[in-house]
C-alpha atoms as a PDB file:
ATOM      1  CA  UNK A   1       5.174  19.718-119.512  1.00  0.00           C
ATOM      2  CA  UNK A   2       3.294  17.992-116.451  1.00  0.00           C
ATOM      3  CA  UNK A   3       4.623  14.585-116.103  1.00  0.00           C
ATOM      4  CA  UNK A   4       1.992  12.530-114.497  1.00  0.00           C
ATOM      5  CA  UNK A   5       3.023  10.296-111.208  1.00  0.00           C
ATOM      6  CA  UNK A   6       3.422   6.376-112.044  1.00  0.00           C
ATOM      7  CA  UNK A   7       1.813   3.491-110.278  1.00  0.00           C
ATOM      8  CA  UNK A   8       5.148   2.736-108.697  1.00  0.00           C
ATOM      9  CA  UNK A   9       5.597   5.635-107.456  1.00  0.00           C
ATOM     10  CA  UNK A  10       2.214   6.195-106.113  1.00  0.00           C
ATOM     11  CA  UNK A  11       2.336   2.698-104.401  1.00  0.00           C
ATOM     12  CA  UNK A  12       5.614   3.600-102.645  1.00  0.00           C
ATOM     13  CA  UNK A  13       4.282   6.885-101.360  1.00  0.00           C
ATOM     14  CA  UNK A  14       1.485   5.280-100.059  1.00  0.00           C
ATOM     15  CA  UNK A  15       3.401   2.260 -98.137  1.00  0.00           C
ATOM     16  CA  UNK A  16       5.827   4.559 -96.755  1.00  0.00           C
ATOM     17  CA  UNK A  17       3.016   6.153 -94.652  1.00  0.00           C
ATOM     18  CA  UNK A  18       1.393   3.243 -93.433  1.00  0.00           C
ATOM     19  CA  UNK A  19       4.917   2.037 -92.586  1.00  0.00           C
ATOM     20  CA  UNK A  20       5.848   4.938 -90.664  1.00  0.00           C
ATOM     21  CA  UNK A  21       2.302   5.491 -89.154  1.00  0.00           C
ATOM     22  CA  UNK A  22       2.622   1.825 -87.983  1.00  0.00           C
ATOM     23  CA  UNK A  23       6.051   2.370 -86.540  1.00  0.00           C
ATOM     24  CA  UNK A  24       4.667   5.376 -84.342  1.00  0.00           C
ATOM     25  CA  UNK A  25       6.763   7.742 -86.241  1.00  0.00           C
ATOM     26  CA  UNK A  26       3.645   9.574 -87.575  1.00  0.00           C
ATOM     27  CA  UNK A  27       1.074  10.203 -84.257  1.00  0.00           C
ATOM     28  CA  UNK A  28      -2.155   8.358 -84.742  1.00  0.00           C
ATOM     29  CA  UNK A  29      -5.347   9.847 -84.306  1.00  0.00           C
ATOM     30  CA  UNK A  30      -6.088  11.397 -81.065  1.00  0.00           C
ATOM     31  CA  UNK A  31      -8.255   8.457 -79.294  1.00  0.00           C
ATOM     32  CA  UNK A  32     -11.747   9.461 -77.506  1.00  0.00           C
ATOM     33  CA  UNK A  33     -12.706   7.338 -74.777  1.00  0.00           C
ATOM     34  CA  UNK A  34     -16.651   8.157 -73.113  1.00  0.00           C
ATOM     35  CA  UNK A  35     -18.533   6.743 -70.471  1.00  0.00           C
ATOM     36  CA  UNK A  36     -19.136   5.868 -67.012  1.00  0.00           C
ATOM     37  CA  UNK A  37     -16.085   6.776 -64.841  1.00  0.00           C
ATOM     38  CA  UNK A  38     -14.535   4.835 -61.275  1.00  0.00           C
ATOM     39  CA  UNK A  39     -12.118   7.372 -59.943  1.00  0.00           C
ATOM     40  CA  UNK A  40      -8.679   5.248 -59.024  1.00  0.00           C
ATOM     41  CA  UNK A  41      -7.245   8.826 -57.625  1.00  0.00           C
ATOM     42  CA  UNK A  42      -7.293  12.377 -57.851  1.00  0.00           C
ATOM     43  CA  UNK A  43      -5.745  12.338 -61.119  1.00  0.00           C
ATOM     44  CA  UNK A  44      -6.585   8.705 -62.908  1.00  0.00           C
ATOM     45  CA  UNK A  45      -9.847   7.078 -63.451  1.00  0.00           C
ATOM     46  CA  UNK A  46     -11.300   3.811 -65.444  1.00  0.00           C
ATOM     47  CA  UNK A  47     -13.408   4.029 -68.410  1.00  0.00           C
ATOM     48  CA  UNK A  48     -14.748   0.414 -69.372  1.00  0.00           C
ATOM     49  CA  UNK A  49     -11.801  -0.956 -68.072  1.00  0.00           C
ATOM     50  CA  UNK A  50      -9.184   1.119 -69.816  1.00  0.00           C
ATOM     51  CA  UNK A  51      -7.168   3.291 -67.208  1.00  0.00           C
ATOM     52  CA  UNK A  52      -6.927   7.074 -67.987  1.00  0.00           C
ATOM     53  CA  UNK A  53      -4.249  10.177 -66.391  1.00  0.00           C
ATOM     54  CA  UNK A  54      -5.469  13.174 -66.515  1.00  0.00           C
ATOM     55  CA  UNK A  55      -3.393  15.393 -68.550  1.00  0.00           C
ATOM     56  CA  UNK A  56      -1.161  18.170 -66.921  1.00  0.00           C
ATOM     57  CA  UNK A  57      -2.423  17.645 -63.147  1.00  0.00           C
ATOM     58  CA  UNK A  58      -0.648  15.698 -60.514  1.00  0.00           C
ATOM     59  CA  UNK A  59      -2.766  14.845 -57.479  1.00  0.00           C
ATOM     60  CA  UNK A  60      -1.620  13.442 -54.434  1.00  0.00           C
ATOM     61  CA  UNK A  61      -2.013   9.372 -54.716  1.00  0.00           C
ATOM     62  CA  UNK A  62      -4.969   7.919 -52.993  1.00  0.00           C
ATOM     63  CA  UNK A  63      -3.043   6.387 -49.792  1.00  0.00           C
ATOM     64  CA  UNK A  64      -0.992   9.881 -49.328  1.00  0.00           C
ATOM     65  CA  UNK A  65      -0.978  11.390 -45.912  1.00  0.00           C
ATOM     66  CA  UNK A  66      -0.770  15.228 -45.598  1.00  0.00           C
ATOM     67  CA  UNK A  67      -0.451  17.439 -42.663  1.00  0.00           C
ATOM     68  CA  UNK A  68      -3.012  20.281 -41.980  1.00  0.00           C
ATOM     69  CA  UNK A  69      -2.986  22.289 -38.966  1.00  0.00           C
ATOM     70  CA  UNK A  70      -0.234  19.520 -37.266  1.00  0.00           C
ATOM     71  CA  UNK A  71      -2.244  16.620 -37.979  1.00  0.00           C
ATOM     72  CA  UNK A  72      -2.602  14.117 -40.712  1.00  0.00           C
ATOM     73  CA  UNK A  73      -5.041  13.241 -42.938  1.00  0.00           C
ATOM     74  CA  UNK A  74      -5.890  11.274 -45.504  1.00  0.00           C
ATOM     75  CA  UNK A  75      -5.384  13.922 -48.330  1.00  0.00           C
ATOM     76  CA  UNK A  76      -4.990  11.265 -51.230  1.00  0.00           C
ATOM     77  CA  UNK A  77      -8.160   9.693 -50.467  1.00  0.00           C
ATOM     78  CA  UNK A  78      -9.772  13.243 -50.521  1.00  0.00           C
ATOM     79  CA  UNK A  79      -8.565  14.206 -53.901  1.00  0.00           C
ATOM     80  CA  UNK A  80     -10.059  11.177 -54.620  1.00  0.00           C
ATOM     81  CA  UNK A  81     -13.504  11.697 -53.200  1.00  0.00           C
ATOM     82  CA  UNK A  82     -13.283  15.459 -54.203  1.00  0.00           C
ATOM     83  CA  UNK A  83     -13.214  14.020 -58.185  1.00  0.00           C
ATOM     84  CA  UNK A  84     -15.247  10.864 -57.300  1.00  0.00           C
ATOM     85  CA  UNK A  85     -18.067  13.461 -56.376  1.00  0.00           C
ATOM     86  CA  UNK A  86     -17.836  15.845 -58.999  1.00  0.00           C
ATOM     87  CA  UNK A  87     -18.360  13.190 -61.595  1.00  0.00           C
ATOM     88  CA  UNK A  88     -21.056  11.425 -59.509  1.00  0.00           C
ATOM     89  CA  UNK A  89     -22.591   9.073 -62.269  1.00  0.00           C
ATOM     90  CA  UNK A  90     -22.639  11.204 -64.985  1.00  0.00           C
ATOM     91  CA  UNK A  91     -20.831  10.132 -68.817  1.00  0.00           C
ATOM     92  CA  UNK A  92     -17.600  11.193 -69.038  1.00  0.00           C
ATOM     93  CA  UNK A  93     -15.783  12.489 -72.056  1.00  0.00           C
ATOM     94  CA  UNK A  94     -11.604  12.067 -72.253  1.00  0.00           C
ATOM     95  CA  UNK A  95      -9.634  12.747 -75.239  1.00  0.00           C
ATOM     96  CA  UNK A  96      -6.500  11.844 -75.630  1.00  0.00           C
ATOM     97  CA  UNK A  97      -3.211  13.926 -76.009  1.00  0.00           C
ATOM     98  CA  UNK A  98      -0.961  10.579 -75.507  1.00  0.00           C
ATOM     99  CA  UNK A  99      -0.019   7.471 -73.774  1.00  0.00           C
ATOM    100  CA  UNK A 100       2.206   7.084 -70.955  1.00  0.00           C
ATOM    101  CA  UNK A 101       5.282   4.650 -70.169  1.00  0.00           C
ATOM    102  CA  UNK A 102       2.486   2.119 -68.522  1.00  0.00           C
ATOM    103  CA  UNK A 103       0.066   2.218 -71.426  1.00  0.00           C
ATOM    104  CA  UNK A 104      -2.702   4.677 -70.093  1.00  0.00           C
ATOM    105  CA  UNK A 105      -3.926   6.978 -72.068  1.00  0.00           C
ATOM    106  CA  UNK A 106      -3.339  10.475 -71.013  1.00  0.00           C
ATOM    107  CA  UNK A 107      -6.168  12.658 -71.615  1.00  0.00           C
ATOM    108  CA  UNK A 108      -8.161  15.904 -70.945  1.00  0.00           C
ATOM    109  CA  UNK A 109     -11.841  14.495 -69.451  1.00  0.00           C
ATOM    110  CA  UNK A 110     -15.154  16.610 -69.438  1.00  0.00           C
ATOM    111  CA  UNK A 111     -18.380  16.679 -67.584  1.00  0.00           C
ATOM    112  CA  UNK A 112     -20.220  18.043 -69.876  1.00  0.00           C
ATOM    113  CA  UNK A 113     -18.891  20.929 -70.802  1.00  0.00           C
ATOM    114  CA  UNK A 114     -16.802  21.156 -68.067  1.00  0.00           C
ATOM    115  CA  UNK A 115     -12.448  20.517 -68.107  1.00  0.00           C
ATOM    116  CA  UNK A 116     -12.503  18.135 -65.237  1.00  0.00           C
ATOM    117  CA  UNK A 117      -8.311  18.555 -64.931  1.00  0.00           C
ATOM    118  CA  UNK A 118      -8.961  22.105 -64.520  1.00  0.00           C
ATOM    119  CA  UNK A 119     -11.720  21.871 -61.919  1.00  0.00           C
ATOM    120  CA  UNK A 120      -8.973  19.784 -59.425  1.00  0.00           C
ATOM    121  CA  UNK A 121      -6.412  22.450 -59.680  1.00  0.00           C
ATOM    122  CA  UNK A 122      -8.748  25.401 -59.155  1.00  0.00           C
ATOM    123  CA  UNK A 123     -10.500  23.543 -56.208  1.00  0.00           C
ATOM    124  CA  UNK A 124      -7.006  22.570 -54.485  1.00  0.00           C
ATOM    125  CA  UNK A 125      -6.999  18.728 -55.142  1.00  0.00           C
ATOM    126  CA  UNK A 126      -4.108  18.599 -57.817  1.00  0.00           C
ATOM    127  CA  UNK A 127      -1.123  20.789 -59.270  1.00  0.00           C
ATOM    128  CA  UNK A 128      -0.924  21.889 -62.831  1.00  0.00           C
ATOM    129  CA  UNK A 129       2.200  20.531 -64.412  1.00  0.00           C
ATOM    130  CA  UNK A 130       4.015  20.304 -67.903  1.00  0.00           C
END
């Protein structure tokens, strides 16, 4: 004998989710952000405002100073131009794995079809990390 569920019950089920989606026990959907990037450094950019990390790279930050060949220079600002370039003004694509302790969402971004956190580690600009 199949005993069928009551309203209740049904009700219950269904605020418990929402309850523990909303407390952020339950991950929310992964969050897409697309558009027109400004590079802040080698591994965070701006997307209509909202700043983005790129996930599982660390780049040097854009007012580091690096030694090559006994002198310095301007490494961060590099990484920076290196990625600034790369993207040049074409739509970028990030989707989201999380969000950081500051708020910014930490994402994998694409050129097209191409893994822009990738593309900094293989050229030099940024570490892989995780």
């Amino acid at each position: 004998m199949r005993v069928a569920p009551s309203w209740t019950m049904v009700c219950a089920i269904v605020f418990s989710v929402l309850a523990l989606s909303a407390s952020g026990a339950v991950p929310a959907a992964a969050e897409s952000l697309a558009g027109q990037a400004s590079v802040i450094d080698g591994d965070t950019m701006e997307i209509h405002g909202q700043r983005i990390r790129l996930f599982g790279i660390d780049a040097v930050e854009s007012r580091q100073r690096c030694i090559r060949g006994g002198k310095q220079w301007n490494c961060g600002k590099d990484s920076a131009f290196a990625l600034a370039d790369r993207i040049g003004r074409s739509a970028i694509d990030c989707r989201s794995v999380e969000r950081d302790c500051y708020g910014r969402l930490v994402a994998v971004c694409f050129k097209g079809a191409e893994d822009l956190n990738r593309w900094m580690v293989e050229q030099g600009w940024a570490v892989a990390y995780r």
